[in-house]
C-alpha atoms as a PDB file:
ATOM      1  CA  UNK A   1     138.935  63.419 117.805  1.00  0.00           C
ATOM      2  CA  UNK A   2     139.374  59.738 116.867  1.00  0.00           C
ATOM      3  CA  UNK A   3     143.166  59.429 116.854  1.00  0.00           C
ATOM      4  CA  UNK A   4     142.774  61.863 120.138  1.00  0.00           C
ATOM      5  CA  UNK A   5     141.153  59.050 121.626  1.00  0.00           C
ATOM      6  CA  UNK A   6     142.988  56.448 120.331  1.00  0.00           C
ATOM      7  CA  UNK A   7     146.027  57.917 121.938  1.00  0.00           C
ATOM      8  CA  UNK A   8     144.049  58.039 125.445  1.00  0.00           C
ATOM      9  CA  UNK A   9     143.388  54.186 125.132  1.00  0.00           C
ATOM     10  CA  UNK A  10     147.365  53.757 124.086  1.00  0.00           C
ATOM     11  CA  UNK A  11     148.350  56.440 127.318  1.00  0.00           C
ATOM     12  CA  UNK A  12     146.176  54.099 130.122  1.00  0.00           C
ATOM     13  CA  UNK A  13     148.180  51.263 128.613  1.00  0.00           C
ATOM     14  CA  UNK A  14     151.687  52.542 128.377  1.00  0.00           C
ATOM     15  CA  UNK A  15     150.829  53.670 132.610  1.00  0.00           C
ATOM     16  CA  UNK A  16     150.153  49.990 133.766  1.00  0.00           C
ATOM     17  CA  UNK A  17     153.243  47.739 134.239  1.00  0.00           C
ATOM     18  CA  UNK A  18     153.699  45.116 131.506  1.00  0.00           C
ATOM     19  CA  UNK A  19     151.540  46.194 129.096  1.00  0.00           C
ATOM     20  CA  UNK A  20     152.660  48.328 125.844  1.00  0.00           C
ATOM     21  CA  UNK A  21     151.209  51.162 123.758  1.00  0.00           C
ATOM     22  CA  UNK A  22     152.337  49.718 120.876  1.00  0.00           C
ATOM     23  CA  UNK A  23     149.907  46.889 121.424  1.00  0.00           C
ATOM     24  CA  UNK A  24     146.427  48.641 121.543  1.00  0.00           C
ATOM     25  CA  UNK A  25     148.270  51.214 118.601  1.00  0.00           C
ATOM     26  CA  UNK A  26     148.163  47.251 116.650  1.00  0.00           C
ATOM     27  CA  UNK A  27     144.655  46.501 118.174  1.00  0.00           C
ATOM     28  CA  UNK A  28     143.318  49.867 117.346  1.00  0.00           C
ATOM     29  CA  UNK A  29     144.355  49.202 113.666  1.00  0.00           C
ATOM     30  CA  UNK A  30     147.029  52.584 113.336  1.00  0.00           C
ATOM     31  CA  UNK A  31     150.285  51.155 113.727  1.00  0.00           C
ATOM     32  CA  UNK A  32     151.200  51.245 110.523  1.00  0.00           C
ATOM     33  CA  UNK A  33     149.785  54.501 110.371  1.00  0.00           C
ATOM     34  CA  UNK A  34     151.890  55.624 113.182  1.00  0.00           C
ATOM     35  CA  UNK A  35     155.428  54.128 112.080  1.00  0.00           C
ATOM     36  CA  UNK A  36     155.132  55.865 108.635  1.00  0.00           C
ATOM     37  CA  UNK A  37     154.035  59.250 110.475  1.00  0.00           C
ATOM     38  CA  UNK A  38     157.096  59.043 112.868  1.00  0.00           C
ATOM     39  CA  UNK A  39     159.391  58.051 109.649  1.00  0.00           C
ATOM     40  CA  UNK A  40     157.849  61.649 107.818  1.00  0.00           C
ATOM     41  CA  UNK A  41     158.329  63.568 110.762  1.00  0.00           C
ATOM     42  CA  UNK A  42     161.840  62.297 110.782  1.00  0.00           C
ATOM     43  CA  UNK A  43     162.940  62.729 106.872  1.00  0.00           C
ATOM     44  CA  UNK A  44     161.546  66.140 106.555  1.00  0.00           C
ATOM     45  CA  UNK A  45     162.533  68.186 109.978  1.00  0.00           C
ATOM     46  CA  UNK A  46     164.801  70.040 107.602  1.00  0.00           C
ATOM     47  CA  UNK A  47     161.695  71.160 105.838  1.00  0.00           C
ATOM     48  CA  UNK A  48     158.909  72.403 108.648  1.00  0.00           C
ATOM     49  CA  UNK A  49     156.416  73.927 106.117  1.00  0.00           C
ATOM     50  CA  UNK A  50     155.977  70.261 105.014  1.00  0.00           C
ATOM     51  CA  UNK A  51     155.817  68.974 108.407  1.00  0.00           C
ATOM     52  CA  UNK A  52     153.727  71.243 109.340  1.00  0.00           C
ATOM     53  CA  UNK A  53     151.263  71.093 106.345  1.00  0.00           C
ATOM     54  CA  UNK A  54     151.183  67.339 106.450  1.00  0.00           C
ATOM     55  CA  UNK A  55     147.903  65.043 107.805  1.00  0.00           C
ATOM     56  CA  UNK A  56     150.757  63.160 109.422  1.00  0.00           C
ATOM     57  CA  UNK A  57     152.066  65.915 111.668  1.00  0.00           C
ATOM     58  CA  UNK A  58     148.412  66.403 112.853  1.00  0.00           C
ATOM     59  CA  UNK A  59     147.871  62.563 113.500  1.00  0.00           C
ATOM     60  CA  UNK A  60     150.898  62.802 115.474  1.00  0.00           C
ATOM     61  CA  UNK A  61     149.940  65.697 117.645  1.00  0.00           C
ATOM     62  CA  UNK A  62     146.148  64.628 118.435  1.00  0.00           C
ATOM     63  CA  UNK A  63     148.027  61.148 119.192  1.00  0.00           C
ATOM     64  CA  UNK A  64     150.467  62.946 121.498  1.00  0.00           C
ATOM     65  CA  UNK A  65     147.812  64.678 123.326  1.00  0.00           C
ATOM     66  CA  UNK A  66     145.891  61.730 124.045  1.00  0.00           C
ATOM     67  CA  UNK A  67     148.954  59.833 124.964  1.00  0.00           C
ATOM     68  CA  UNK A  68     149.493  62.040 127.564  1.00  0.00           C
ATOM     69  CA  UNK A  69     146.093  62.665 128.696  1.00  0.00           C
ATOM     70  CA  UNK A  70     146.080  58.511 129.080  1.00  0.00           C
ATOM     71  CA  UNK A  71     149.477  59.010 131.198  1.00  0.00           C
ATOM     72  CA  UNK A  72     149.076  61.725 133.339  1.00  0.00           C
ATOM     73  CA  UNK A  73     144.972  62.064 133.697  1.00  0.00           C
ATOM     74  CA  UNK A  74     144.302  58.279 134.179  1.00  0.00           C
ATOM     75  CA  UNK A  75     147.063  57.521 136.299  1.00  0.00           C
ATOM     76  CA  UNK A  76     145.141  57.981 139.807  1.00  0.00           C
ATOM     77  CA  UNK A  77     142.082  55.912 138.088  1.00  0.00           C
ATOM     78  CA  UNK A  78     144.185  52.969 136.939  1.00  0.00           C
ATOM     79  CA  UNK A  79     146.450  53.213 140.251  1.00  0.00           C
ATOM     80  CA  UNK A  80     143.101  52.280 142.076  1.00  0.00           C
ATOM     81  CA  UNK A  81     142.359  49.268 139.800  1.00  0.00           C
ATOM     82  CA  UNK A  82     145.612  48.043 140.507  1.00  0.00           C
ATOM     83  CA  UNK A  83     145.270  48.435 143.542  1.00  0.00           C
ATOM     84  CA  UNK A  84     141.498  47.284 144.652  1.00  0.00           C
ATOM     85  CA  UNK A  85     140.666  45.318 141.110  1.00  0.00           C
ATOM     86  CA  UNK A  86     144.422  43.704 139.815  1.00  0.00           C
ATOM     87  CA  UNK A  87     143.097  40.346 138.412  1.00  0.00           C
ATOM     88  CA  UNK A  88     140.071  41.852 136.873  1.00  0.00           C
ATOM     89  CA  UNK A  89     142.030  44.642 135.303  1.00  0.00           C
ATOM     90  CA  UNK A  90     144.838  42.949 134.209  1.00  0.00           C
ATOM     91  CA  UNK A  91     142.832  39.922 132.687  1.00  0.00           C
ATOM     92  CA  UNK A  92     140.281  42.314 130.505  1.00  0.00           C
ATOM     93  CA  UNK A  93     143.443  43.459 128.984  1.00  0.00           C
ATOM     94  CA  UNK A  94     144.131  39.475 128.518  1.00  0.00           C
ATOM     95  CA  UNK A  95     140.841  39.486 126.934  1.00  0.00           C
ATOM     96  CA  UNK A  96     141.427  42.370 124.773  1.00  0.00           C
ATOM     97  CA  UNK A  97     144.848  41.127 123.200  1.00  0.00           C
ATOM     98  CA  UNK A  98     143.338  37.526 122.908  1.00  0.00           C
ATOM     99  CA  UNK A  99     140.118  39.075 121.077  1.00  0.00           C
ATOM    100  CA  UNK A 100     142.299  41.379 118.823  1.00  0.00           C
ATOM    101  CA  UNK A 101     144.335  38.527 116.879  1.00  0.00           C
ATOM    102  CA  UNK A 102     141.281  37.572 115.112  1.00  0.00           C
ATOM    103  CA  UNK A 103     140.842  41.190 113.695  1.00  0.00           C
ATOM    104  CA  UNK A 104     144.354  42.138 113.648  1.00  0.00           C
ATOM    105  CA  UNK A 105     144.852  38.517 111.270  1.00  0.00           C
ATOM    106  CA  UNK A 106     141.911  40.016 108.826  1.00  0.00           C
ATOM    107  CA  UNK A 107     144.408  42.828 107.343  1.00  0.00           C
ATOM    108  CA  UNK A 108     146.730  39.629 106.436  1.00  0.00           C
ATOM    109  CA  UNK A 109     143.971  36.863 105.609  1.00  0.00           C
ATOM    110  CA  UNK A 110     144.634  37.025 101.996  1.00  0.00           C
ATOM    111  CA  UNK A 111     148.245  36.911 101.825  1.00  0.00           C
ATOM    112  CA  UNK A 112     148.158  33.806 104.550  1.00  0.00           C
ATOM    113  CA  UNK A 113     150.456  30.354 103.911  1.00  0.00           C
ATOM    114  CA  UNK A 114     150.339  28.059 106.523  1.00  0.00           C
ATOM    115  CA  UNK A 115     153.739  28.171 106.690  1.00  0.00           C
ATOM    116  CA  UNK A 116     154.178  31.489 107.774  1.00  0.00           C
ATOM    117  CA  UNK A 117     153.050  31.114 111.030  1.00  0.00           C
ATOM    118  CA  UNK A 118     156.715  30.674 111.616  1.00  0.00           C
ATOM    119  CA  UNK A 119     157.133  34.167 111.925  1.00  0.00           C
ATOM    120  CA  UNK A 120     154.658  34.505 115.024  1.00  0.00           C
ATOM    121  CA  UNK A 121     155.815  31.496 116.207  1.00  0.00           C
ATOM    122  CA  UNK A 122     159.616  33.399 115.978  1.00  0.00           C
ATOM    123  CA  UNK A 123     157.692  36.653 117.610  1.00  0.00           C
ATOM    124  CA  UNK A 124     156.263  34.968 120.283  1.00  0.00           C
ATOM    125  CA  UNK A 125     159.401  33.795 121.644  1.00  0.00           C
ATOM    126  CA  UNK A 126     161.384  36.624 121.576  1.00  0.00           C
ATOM    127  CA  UNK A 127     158.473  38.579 123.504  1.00  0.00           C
ATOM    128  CA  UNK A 128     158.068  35.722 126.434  1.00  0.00           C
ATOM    129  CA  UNK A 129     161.836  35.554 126.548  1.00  0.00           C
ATOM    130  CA  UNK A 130     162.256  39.698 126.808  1.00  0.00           C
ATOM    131  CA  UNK A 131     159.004  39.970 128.971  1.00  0.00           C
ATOM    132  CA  UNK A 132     160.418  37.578 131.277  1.00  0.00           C
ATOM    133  CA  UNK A 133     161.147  38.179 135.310  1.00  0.00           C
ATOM    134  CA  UNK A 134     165.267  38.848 134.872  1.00  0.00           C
ATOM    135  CA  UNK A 135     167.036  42.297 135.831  1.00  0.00           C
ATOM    136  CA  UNK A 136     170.423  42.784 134.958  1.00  0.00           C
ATOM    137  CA  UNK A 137     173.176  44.750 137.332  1.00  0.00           C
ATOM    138  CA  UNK A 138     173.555  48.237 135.594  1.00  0.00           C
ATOM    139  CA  UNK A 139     175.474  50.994 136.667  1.00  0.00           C
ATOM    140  CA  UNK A 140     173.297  54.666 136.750  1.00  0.00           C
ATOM    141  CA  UNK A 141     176.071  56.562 134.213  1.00  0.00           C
ATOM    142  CA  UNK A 142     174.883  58.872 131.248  1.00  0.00           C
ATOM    143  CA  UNK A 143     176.153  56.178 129.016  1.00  0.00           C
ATOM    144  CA  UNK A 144     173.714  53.421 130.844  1.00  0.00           C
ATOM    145  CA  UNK A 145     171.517  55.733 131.104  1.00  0.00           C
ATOM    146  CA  UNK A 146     171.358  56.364 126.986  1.00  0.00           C
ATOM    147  CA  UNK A 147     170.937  53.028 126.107  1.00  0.00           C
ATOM    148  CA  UNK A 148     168.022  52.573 128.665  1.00  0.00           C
ATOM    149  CA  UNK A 149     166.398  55.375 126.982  1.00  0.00           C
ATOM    150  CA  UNK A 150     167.159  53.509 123.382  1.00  0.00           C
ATOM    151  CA  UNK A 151     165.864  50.345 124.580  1.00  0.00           C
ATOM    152  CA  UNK A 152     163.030  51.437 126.349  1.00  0.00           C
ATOM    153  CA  UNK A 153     161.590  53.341 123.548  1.00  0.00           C
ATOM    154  CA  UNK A 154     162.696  50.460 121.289  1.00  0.00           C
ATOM    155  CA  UNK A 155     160.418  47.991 123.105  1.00  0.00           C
ATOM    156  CA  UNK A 156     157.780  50.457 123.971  1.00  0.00           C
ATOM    157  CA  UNK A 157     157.464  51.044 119.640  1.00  0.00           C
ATOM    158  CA  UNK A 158     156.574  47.254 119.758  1.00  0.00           C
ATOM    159  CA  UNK A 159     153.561  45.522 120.550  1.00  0.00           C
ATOM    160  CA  UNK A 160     153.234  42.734 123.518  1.00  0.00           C
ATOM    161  CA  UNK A 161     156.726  44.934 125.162  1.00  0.00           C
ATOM    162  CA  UNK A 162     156.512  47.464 127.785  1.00  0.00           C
ATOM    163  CA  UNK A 163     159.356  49.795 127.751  1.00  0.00           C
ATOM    164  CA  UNK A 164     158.113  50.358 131.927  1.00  0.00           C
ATOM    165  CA  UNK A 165     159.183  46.808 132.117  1.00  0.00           C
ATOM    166  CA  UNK A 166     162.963  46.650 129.973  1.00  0.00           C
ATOM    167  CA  UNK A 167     163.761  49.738 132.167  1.00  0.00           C
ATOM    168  CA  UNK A 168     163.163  47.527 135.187  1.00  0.00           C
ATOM    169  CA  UNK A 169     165.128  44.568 133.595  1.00  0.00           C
ATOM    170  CA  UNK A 170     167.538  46.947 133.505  1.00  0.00           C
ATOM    171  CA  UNK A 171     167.460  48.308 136.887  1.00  0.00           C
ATOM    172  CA  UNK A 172     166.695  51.935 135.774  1.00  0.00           C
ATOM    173  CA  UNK A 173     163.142  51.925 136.605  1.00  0.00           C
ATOM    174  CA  UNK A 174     163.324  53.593 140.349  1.00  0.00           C
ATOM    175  CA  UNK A 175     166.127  55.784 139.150  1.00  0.00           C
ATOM    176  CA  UNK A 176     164.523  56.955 136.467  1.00  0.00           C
ATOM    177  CA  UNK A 177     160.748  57.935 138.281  1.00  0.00           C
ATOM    178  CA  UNK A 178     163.403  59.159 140.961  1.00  0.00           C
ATOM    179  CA  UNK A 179     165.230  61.848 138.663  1.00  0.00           C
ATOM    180  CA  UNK A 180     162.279  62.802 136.817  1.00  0.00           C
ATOM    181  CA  UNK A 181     161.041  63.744 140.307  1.00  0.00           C
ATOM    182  CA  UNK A 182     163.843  65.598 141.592  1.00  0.00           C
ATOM    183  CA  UNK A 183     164.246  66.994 137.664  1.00  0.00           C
ATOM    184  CA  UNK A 184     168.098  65.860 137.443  1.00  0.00           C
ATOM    185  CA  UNK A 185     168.353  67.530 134.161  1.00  0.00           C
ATOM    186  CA  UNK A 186     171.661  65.957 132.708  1.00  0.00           C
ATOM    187  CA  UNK A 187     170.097  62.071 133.329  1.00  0.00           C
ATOM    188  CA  UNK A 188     166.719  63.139 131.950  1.00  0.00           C
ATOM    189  CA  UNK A 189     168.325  64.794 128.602  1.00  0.00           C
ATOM    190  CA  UNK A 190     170.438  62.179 127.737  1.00  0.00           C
ATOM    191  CA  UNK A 191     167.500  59.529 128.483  1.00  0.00           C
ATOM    192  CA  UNK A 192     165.709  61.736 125.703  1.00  0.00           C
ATOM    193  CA  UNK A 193     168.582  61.705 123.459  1.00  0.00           C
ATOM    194  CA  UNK A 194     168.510  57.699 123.497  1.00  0.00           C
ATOM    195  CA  UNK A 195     165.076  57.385 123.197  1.00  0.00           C
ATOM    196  CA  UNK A 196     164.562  59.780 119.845  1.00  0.00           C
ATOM    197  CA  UNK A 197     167.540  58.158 118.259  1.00  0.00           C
ATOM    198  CA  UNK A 198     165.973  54.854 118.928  1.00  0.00           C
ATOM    199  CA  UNK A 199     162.723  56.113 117.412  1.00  0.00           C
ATOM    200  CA  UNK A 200     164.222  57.400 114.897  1.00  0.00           C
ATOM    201  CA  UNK A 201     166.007  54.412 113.538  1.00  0.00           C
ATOM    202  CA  UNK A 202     163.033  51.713 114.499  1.00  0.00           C
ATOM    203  CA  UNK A 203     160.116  53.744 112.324  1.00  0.00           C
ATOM    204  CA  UNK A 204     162.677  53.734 109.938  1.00  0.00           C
ATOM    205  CA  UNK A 205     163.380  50.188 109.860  1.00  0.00           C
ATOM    206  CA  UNK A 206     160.014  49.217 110.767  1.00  0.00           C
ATOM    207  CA  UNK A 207     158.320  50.773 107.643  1.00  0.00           C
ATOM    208  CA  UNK A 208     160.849  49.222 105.672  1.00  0.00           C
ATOM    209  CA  UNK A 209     159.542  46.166 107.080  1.00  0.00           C
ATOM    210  CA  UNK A 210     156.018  46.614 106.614  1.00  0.00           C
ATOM    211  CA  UNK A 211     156.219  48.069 103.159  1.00  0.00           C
ATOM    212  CA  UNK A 212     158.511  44.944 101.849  1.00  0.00           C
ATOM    213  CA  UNK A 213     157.463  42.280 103.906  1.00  0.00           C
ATOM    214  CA  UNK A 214     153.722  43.626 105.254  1.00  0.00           C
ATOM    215  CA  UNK A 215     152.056  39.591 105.959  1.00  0.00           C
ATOM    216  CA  UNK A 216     155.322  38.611 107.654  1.00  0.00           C
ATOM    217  CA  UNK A 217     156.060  41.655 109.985  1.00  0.00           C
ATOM    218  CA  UNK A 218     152.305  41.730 110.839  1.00  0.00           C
ATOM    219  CA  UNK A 219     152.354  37.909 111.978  1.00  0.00           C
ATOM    220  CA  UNK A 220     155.497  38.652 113.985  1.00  0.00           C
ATOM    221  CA  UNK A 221     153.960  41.260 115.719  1.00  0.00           C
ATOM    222  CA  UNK A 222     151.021  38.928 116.322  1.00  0.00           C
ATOM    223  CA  UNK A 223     153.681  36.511 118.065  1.00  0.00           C
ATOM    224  CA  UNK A 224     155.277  39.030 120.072  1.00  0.00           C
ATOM    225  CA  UNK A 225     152.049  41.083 121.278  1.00  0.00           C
ATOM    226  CA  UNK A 226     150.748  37.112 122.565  1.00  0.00           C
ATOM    227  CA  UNK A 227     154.463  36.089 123.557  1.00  0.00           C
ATOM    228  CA  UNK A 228     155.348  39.126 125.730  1.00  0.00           C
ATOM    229  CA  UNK A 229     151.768  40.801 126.715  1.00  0.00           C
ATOM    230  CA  UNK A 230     150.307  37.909 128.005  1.00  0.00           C
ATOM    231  CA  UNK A 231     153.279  36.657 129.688  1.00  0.00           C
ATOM    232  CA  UNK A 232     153.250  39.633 131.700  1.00  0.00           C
ATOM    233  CA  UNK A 233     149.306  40.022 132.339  1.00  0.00           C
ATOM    234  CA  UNK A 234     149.309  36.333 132.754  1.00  0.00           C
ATOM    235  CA  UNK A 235     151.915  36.496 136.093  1.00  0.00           C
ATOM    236  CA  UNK A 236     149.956  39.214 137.359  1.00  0.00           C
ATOM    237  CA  UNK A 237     146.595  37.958 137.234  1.00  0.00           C
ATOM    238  CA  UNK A 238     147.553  34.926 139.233  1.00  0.00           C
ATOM    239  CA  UNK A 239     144.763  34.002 141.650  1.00  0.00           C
ATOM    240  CA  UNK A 240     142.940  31.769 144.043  1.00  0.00           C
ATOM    241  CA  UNK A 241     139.358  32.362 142.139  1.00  0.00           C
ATOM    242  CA  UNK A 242     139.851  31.763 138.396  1.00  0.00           C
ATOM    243  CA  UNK A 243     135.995  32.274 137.601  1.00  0.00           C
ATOM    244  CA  UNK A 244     137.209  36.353 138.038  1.00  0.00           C
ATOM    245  CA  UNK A 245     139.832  35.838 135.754  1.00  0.00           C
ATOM    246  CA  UNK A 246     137.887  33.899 133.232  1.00  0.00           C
ATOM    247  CA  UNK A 247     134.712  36.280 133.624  1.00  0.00           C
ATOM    248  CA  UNK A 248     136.927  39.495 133.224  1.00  0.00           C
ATOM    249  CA  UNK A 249     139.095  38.307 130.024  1.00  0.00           C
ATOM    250  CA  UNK A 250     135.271  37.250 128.398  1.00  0.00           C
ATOM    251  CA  UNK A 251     134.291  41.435 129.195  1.00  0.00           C
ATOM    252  CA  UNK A 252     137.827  42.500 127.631  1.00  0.00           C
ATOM    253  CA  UNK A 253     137.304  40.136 124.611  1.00  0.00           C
ATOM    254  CA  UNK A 254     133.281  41.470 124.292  1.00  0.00           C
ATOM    255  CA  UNK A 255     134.421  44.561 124.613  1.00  0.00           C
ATOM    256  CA  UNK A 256     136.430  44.633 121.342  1.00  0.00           C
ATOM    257  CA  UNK A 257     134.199  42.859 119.499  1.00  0.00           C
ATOM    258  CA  UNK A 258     131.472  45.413 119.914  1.00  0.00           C
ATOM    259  CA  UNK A 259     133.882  48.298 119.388  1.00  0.00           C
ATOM    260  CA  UNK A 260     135.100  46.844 116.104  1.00  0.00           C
ATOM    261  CA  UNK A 261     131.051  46.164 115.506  1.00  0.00           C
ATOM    262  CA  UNK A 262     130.336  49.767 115.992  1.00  0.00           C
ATOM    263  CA  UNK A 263     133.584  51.194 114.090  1.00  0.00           C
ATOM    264  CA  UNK A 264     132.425  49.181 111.177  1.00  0.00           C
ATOM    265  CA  UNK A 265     128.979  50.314 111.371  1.00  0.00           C
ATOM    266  CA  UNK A 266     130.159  54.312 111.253  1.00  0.00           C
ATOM    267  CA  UNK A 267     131.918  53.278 108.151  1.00  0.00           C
ATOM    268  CA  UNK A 268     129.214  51.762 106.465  1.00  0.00           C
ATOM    269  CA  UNK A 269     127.340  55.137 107.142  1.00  0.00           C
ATOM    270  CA  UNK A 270     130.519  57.359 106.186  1.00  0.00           C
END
């Protein structure tokens, strides 16, 4: 039920503009979790009775589930926010991502030199450089269309990178809400085919990463989740009245805290 909810929190996130799943998947302290689930799934589809066996394949579905739930069941809710409450919901997700460094830097605290704060400083400029307001002129053809669907899920696997916002850097954005809606099967297959393969190889290379270099990849995902989630947040929470922006990134930032406060408590009673 946990992971079910944890995949709620990571569904309202990947259905607001700007802000990625892969970020609260950091914040909630399962990435790593999650890329080495997605890599099993991967190496043993020629074997389903492991698969389906496995405490991975479970993890995976009750994330799934709440994914979706996140996507399609808060949609209306967090179309209203936008709407009515932008600032204030955009900056308690500032004060969320701002809180979470201090807890996401924890699982690294022992391994910490100075000097590798190179790698977030490395990771925070590719994310405000990707995150940035840029489209590029791209046709609509199945091969476009493929390496949307690659890129898209690329980012969207990576914290502080909305794979919403690199299909609308790429122009696909519209088309893409627009064939899903008039279910142009061809364009909506061959987006799919893009984005497993892309999945595929990026939990591949990303548990590589974590299980050589765990300190380093963790700090560069600390750069990029600041670098390209609160660029975005940031240049939407632009207003007149700061005092709403401060006040609302203070709740966000609480907010963690006492989650993390209470999650530690139900382990000290496990």
């Amino acid at each position: 039920m946990a992971t079910y909810f944890k995949g709620l929190v990571m569904g309202v996130a990947d259905a607001i503009p700007g802000v990625s799943g892969g970020t609260f998947a950091l914040i909630l302290g399962i990435y790593t979790r999650l890329i080495s689930s997605i890599s099993f799934f991967f190496a043993n589809l020629k074997n389903p009775r492991k698969v389906l066996v496995s405490g991975d394949f479970y993890f995976l579905v009750a994330l799934f589930l709440g994914i979706v739930t996140g996507v399609l069941g808060l949609a209306h809710l967090m179309g209203f926010l936008l709407a009515d409450f932008r600032v204030q919901t955009f900056s308690f997700f500032i004060g969320l991502i701002l809180a979470s460094v201090f807890f996401i830097f924890k699982q690294v605290r022992e391994d910490f030199r100075p000097w590798l704060l190179v790698f977030s400083l490395i990771g925070f400029v590719i994310g405000f450089l990707v995150s940035g307001p840029a489209q590029v002129a791209m046709s609509h053809s199945l091969i476009y269309i493929f390496v949307s669907g690659f890129l898209a899920i690329c980012a969207m696997i990576l914290p502080g990178i909305s794979g919403a916002y690199i299909l609308a850097i790429l122009g696909q954005y519209e088309y893409m809400l627009s064939s899903l809606t008039d279910f142009n099967i061809p364009v909506i297959l061959v987006f799919i085919f893009g984005a497993i393969i892309s999945l595929f190889l990026m939990a591949n290379f990303l548990k590589w990463l974590l299980s050589r270099y765990y300190t380093h990849a963790i700090l560069f995902l600390i750069g990029i989740m600041l670098g390209g989630g609160l660029r975005g947040l940031f240049e939407k929470s632009i207003v007149t009245s700061p005092e709403w922006m401060v006040l609302f990134i203070l709740i966000g930032a609480s907010t963690l805290v006492v989650l993390e406060f209470v999650a530690r408590k139900r382990e000290n009673l496990v």
